[in-house]
C-alpha atoms as a PDB file:
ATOM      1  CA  UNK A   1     111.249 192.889  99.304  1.00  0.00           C
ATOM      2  CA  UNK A   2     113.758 191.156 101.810  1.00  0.00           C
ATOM      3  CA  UNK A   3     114.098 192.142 105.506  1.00  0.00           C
ATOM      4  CA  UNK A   4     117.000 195.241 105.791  1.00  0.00           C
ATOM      5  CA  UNK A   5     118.727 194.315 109.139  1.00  0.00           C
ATOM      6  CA  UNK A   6     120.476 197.408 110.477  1.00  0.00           C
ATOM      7  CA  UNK A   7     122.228 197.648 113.880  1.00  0.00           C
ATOM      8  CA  UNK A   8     121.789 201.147 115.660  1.00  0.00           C
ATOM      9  CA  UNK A   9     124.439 202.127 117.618  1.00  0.00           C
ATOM     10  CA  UNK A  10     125.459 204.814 120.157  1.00  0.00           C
ATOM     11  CA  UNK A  11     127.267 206.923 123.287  1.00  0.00           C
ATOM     12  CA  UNK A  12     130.483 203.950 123.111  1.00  0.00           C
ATOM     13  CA  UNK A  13     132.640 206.693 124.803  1.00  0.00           C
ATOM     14  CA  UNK A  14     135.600 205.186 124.006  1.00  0.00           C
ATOM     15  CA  UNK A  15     138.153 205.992 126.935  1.00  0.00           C
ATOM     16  CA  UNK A  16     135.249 204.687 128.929  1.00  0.00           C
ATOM     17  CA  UNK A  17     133.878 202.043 127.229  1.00  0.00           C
ATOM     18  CA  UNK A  18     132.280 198.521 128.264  1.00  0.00           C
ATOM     19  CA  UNK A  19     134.468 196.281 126.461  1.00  0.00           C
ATOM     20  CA  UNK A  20     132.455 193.327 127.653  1.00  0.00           C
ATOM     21  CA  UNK A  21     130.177 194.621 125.658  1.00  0.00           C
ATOM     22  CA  UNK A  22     132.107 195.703 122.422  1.00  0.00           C
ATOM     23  CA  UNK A  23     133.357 192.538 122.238  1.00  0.00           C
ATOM     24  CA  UNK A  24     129.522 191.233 122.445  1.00  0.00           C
ATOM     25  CA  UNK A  25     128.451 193.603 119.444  1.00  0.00           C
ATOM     26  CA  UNK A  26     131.353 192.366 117.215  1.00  0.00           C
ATOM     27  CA  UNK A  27     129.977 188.632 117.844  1.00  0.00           C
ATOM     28  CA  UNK A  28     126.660 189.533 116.667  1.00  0.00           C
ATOM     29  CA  UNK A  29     127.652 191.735 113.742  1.00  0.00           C
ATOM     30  CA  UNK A  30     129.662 189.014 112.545  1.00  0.00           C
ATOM     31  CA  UNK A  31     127.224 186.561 113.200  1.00  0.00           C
ATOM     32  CA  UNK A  32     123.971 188.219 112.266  1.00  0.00           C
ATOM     33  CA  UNK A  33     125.878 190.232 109.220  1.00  0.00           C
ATOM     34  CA  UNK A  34     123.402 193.121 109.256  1.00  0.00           C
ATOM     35  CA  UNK A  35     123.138 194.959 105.959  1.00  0.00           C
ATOM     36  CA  UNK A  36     124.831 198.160 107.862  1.00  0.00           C
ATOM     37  CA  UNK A  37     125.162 199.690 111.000  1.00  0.00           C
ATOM     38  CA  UNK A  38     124.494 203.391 111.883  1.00  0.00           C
ATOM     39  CA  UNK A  39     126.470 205.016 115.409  1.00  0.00           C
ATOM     40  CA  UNK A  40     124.300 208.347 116.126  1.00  0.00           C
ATOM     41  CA  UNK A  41     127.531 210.000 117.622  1.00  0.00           C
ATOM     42  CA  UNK A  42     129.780 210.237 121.271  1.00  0.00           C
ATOM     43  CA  UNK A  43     132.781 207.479 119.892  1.00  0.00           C
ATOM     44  CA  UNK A  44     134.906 209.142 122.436  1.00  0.00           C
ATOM     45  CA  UNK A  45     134.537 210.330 125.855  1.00  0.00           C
ATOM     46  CA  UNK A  46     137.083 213.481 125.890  1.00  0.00           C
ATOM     47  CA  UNK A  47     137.970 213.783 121.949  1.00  0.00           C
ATOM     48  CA  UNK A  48     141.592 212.276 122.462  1.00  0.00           C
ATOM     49  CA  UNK A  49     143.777 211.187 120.246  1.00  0.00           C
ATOM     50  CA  UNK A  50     143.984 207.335 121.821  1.00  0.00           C
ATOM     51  CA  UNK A  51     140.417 207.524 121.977  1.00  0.00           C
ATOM     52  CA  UNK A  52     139.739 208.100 118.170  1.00  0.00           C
ATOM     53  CA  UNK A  53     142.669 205.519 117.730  1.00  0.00           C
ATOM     54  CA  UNK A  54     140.664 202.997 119.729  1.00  0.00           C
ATOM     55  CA  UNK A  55     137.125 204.462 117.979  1.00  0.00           C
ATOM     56  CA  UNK A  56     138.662 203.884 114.369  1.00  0.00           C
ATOM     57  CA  UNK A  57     140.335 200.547 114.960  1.00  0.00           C
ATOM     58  CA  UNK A  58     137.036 198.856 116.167  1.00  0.00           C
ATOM     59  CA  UNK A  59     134.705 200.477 113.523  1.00  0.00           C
ATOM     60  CA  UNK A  60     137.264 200.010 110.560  1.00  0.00           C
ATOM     61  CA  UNK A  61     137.136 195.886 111.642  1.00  0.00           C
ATOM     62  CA  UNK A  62     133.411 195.184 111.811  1.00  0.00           C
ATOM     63  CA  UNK A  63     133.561 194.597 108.203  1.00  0.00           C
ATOM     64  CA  UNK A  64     129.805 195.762 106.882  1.00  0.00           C
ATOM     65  CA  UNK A  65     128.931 199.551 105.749  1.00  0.00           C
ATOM     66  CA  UNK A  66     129.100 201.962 108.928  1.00  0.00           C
ATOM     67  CA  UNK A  67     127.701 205.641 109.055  1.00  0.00           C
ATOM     68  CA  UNK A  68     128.781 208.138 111.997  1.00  0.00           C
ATOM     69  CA  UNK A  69     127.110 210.544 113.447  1.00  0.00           C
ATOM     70  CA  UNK A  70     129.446 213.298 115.491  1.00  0.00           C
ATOM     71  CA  UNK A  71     128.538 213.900 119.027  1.00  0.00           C
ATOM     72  CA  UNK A  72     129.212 216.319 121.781  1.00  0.00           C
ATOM     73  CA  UNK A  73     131.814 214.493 123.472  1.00  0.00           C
ATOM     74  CA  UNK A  74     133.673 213.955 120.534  1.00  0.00           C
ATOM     75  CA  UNK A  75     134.532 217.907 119.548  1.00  0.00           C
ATOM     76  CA  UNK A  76     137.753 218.741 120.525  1.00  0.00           C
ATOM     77  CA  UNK A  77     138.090 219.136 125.034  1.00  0.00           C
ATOM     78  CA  UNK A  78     141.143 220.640 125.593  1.00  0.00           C
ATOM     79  CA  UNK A  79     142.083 222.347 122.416  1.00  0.00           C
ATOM     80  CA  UNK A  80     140.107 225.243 121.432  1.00  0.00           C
ATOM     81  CA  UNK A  81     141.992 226.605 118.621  1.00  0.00           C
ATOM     82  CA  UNK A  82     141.026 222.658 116.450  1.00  0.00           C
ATOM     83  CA  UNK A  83     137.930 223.006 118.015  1.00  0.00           C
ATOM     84  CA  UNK A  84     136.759 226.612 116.298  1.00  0.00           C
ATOM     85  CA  UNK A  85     139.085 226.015 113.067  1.00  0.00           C
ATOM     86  CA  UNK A  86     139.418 222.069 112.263  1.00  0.00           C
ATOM     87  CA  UNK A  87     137.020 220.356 114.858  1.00  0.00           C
ATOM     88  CA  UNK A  88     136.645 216.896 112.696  1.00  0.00           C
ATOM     89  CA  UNK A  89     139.957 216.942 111.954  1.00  0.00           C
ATOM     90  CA  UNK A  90     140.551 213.507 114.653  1.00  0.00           C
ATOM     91  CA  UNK A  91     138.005 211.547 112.697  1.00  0.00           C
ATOM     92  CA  UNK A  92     140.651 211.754 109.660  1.00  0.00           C
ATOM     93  CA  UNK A  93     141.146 208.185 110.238  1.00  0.00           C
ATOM     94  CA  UNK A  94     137.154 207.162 109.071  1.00  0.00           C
ATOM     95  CA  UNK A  95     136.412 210.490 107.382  1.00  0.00           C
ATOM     96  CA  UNK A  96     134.506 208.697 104.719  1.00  0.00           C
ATOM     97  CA  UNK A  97     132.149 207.287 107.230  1.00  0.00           C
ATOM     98  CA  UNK A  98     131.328 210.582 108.619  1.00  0.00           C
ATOM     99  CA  UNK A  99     128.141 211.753 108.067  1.00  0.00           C
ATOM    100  CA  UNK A 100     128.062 209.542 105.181  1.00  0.00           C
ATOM    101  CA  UNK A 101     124.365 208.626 103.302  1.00  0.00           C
ATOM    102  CA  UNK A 102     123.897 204.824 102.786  1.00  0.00           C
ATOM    103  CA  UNK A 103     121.421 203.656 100.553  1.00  0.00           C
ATOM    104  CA  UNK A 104     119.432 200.484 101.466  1.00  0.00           C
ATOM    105  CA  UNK A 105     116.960 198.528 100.379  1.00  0.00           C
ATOM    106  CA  UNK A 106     113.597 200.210 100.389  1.00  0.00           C
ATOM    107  CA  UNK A 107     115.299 203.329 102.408  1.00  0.00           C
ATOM    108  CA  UNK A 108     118.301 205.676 102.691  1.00  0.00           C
ATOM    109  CA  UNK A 109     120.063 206.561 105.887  1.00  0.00           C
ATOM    110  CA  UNK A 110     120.469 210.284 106.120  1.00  0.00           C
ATOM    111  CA  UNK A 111     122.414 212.160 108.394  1.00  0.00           C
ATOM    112  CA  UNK A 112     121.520 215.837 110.493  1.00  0.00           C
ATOM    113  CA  UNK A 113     124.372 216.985 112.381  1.00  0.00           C
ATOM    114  CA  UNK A 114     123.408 218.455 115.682  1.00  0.00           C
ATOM    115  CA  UNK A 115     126.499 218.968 117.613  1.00  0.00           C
ATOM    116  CA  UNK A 116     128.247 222.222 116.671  1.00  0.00           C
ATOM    117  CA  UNK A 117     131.393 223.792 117.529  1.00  0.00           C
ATOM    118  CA  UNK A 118     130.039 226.540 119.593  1.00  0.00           C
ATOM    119  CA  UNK A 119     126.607 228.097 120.290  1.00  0.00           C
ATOM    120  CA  UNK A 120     125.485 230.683 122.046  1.00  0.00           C
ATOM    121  CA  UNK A 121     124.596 229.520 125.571  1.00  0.00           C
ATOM    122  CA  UNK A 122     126.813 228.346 128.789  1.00  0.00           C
ATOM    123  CA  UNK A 123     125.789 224.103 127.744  1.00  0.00           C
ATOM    124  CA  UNK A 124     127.675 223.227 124.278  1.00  0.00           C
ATOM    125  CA  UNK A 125     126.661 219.605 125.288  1.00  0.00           C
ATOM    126  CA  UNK A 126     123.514 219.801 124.188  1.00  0.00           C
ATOM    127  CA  UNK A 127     122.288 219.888 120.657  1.00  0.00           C
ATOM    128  CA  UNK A 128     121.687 222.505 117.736  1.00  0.00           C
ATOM    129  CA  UNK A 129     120.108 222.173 114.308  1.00  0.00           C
ATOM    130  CA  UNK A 130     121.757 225.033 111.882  1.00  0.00           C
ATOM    131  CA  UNK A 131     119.524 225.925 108.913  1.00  0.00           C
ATOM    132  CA  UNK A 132     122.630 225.000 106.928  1.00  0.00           C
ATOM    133  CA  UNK A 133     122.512 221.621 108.600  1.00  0.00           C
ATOM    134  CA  UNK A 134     118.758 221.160 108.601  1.00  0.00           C
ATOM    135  CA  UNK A 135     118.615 222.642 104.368  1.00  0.00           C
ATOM    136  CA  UNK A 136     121.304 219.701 103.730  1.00  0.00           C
ATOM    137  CA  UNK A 137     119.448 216.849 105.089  1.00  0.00           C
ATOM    138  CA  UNK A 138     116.265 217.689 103.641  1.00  0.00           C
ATOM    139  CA  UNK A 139     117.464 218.071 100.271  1.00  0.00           C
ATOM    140  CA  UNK A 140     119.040 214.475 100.621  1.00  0.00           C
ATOM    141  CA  UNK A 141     115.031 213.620 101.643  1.00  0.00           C
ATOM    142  CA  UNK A 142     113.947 214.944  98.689  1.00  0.00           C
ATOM    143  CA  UNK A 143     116.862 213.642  96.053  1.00  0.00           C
ATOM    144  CA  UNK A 144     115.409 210.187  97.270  1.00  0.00           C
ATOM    145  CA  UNK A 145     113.866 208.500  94.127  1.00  0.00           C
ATOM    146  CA  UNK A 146     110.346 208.089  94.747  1.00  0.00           C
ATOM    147  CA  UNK A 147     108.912 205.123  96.834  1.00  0.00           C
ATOM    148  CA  UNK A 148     112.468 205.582  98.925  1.00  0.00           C
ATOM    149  CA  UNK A 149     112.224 206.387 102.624  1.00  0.00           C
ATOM    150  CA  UNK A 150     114.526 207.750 105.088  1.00  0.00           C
ATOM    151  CA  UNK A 151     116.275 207.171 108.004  1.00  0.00           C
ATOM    152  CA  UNK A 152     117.259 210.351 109.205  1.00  0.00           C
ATOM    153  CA  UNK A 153     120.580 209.832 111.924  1.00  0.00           C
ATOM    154  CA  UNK A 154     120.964 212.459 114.743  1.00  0.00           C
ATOM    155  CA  UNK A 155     123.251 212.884 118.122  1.00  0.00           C
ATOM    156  CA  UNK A 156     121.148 214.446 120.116  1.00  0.00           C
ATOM    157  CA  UNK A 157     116.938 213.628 120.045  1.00  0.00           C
ATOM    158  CA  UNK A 158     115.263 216.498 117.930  1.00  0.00           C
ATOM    159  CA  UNK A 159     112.975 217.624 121.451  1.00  0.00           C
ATOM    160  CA  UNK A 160     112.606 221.216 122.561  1.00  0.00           C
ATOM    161  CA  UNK A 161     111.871 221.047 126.789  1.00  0.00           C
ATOM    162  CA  UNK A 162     112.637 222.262 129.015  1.00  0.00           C
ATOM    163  CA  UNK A 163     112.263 226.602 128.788  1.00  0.00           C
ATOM    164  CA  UNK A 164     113.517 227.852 125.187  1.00  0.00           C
ATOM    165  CA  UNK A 165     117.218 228.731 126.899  1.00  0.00           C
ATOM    166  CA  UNK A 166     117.467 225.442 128.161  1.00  0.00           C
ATOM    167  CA  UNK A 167     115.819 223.242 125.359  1.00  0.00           C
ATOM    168  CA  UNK A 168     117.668 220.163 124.688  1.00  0.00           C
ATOM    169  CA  UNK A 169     118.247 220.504 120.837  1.00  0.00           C
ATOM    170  CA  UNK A 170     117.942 223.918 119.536  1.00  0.00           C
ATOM    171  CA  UNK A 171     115.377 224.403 116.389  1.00  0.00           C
ATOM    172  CA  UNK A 172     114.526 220.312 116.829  1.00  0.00           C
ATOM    173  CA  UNK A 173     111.069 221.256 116.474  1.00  0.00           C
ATOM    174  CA  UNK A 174     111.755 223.160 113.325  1.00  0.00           C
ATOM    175  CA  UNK A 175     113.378 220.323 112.141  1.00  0.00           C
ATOM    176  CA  UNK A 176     111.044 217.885 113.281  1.00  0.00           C
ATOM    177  CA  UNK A 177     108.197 219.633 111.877  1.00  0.00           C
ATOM    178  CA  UNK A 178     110.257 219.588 108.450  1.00  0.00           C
ATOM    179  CA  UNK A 179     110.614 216.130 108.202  1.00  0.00           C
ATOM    180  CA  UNK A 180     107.247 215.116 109.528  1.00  0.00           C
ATOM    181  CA  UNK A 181     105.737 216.550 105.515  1.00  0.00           C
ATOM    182  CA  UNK A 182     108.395 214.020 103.920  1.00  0.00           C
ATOM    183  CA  UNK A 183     109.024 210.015 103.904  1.00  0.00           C
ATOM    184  CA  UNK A 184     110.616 209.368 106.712  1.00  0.00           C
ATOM    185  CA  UNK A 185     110.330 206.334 108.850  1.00  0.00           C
ATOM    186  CA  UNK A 186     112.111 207.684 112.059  1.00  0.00           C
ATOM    187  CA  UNK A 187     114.795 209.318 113.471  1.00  0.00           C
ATOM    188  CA  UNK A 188     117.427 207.807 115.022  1.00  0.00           C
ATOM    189  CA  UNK A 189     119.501 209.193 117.903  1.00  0.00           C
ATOM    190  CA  UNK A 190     121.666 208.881 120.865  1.00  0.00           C
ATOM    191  CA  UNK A 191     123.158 211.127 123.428  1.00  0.00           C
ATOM    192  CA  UNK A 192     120.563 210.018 126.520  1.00  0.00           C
ATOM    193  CA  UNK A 193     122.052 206.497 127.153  1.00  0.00           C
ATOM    194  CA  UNK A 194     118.894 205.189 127.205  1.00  0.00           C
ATOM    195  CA  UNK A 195     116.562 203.279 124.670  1.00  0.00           C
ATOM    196  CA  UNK A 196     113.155 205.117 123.621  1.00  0.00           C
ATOM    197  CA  UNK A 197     110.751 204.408 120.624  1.00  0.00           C
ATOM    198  CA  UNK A 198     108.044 207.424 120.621  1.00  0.00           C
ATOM    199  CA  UNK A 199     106.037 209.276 118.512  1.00  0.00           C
ATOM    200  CA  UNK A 200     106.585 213.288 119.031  1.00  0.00           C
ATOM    201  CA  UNK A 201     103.842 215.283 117.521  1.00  0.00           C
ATOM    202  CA  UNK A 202     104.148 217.900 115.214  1.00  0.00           C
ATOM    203  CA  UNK A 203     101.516 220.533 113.476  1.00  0.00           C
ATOM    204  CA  UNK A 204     102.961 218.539 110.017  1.00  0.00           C
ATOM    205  CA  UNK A 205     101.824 215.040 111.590  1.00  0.00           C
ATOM    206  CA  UNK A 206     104.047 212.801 113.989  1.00  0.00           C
ATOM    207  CA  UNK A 207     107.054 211.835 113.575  1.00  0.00           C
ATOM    208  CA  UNK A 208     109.216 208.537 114.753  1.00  0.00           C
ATOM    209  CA  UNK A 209     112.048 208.860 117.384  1.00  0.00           C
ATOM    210  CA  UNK A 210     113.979 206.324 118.372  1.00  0.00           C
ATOM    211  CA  UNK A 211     117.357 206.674 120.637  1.00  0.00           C
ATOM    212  CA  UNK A 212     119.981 203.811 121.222  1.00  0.00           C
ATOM    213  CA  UNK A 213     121.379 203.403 124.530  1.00  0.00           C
ATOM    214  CA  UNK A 214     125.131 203.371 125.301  1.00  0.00           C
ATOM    215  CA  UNK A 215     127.845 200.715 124.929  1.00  0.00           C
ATOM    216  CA  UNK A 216     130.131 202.676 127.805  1.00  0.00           C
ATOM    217  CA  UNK A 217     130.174 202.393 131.654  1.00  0.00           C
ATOM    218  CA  UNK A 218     128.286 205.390 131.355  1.00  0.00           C
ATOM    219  CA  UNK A 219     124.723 203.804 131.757  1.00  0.00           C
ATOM    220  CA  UNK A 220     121.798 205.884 133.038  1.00  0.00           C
ATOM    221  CA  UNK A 221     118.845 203.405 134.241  1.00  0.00           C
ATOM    222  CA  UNK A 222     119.820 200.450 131.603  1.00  0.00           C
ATOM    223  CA  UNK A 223     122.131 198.043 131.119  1.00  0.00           C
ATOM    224  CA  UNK A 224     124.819 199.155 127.713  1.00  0.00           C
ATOM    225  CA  UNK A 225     122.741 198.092 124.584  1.00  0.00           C
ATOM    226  CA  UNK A 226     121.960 198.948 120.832  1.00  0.00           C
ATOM    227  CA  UNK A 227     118.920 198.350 118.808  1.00  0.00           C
ATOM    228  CA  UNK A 228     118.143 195.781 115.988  1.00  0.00           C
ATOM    229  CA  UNK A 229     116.228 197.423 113.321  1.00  0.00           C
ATOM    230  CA  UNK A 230     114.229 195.133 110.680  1.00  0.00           C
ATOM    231  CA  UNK A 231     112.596 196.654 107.881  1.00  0.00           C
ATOM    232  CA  UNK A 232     110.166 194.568 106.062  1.00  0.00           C
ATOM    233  CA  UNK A 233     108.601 196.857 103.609  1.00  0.00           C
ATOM    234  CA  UNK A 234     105.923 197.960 105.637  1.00  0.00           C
ATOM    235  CA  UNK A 235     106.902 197.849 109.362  1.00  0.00           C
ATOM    236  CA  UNK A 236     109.877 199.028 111.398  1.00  0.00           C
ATOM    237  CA  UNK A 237     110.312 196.924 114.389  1.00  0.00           C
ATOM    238  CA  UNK A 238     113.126 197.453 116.889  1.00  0.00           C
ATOM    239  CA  UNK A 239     114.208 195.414 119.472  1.00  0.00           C
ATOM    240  CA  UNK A 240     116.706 196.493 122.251  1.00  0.00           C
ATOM    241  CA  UNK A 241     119.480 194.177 122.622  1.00  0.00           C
ATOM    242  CA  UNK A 242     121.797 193.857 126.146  1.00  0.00           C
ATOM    243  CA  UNK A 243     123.682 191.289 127.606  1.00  0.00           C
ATOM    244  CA  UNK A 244     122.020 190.718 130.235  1.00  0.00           C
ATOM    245  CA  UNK A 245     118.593 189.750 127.723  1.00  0.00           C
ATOM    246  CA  UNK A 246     116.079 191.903 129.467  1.00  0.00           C
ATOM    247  CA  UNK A 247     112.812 192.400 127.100  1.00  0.00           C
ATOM    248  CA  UNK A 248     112.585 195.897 125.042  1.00  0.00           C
ATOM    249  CA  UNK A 249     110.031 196.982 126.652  1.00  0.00           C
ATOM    250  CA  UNK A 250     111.574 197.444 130.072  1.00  0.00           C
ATOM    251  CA  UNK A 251     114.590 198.648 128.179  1.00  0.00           C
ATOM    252  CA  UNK A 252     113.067 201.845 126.642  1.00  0.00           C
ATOM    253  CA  UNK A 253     111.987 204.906 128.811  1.00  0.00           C
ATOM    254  CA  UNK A 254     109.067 206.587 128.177  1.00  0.00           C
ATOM    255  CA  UNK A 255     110.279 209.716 127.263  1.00  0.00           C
ATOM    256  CA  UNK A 256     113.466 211.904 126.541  1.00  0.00           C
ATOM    257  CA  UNK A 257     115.187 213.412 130.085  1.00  0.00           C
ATOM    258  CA  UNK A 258     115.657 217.261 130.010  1.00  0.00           C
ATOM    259  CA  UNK A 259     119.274 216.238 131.706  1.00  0.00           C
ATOM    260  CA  UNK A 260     120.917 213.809 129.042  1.00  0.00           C
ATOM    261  CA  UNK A 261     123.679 213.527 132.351  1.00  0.00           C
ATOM    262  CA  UNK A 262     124.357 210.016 133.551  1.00  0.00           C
ATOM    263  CA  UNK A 263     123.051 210.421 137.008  1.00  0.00           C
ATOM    264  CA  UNK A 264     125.746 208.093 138.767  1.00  0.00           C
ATOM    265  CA  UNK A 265     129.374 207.920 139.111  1.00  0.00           C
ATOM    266  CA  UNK A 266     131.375 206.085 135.875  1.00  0.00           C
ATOM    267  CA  UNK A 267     131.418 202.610 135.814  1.00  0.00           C
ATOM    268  CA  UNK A 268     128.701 202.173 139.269  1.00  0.00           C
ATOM    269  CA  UNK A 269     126.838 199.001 138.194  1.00  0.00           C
ATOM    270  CA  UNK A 270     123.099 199.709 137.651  1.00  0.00           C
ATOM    271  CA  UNK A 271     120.879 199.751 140.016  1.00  0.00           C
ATOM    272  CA  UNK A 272     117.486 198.815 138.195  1.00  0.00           C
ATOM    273  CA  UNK A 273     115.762 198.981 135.077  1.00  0.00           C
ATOM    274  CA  UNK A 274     113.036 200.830 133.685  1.00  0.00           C
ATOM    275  CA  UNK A 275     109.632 198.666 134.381  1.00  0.00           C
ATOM    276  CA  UNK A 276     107.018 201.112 133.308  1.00  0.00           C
ATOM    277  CA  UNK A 277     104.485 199.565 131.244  1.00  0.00           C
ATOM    278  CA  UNK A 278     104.843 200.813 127.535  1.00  0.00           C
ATOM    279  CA  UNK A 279     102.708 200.341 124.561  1.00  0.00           C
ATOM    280  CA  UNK A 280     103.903 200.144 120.880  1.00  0.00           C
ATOM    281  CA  UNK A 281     103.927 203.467 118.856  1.00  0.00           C
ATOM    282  CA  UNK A 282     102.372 203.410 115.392  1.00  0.00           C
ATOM    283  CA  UNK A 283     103.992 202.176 112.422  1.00  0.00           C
ATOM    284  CA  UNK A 284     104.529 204.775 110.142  1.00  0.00           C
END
């Protein structure tokens, strides 16, 4: 089997994006020509109209298959009539691409939506898994023809901390424990603007997670980044990839933040990188 390059992107808030760094991603998608590219969610920063302008212009020119993940930030702000009744109405210029499967070479990218309209609790920013949701994606799974793996793409990281009124994705266990009893070789994710690659353990078996950082002025401890993702036929490898060519390892925290919240002011220039020591999770 051939290598399957796919680019993993995330959080590009457009309306505060780092177009240093968009224009850095374009380069190496048209240079590297991966065989698709995945954004887990957040195009925008408040849902506007310019901002899903901006978000469809870019994606529609990168020129390979793209898959999109909604996010929090990019349900309707300041209208909450479209955002009960029509709330994907401003992706109407890349519907297809919305929560779209893509079939690849040895495995399928599946989508779980986890940001919802409403929910009951004060924080709609953080994430939700609906049965209806959840039952979708894991009949995809199990459509796959066999020997076919999956990619399953997420917003927000399927982790319950935190207290149960305060956990940061809502039934992400449930979830997680779902698709730890089928093929699947991880789940990507954004929302935390930070890279991770860890194994959460369930009572089915563990289960992969990995999150993409941001591509927005909206950093947390790293630099704006996206992963490389090569699939061989028997290993996923990522590697983090930022301007500024620090090593994965001191890319990726260690483990997914209660508080998703950038912790500094837009556009402050980071102040240092993650340097803990980190050792390679098991290749599922």
């Amino acid at each position: 089997m051939n290598n399957t390059l796919l680019f993993h992107l995330s959080d590009i808030h457009f309306g505060l994006e780092d177009n240093q760094a968009l224009d850095w991603v374009k380069h190496e998608i048209s240079t590297r020509r991966p065989d698709a590219i995945a954004i887990t969610g957040d195009l925008t920063m408040r849902a506007r109209h310019s901002e899903f302008a901006a978000a469809t212009q870019w994606i529609r020119s990168l020129g390979v298959p793209v898959t999109v993940e909604v996010g929090n930030h990019d349900m309707p702000y300041f209208n909450p009539i479209e955002r009960f009744f029509d709330p994907y109405r401003r992706f109407r210029g890349m519907a297809e691409l919305v929560e779209r499967e893509l079939d690849l070479p040895g495995f399928a990218i599946v989508p779980l939506k986890t940001a919802v309209r409403a929910q009951p609790r004060l924080n709609w920013s953080k994430g939700w898994v609906t049965d209806a949701a959840l039952g979708k994606c894991l009949k995809a799974i199990d459509a796959l023809p066999d020997g076919q793996m999956a990619l399953v793409a997420v917003h927000h990281p399927l982790r319950e901390v935190g207290t149960e009124g305060t956990a940061l994705t809502k039934n992400g266990l449930k979830a997680l424990n779902e698709l730890a009893r089928r093929p699947v070789l991880a789940v990507l994710s954004g929302h935390v603007h930070d890279a991770f690659d860890i194994v959460e353990q369930t009572k089915n078996g563990p289960v992969r997670m990995i999150g993409a950082g941001t591509l927005s002025k909206r950093t947390r401890s790293t630099p704006p980044s996206f992963n490389e993702l090569l699939w061989d036929g028997e290993r996923l490898k990522v590697k983090v990839r930022n301007l500024d060519d620090i090593d994965s390892q001191a890319m990726m925290i260690d483990d997914v933040p209660e508080d998703a919240t950038p912790p500094r002011h837009q556009g402050e220039p980071v102040a240092a990188v993650n340097q803990v020591p980190r050792t390679d999770p098991p290749v599922r």
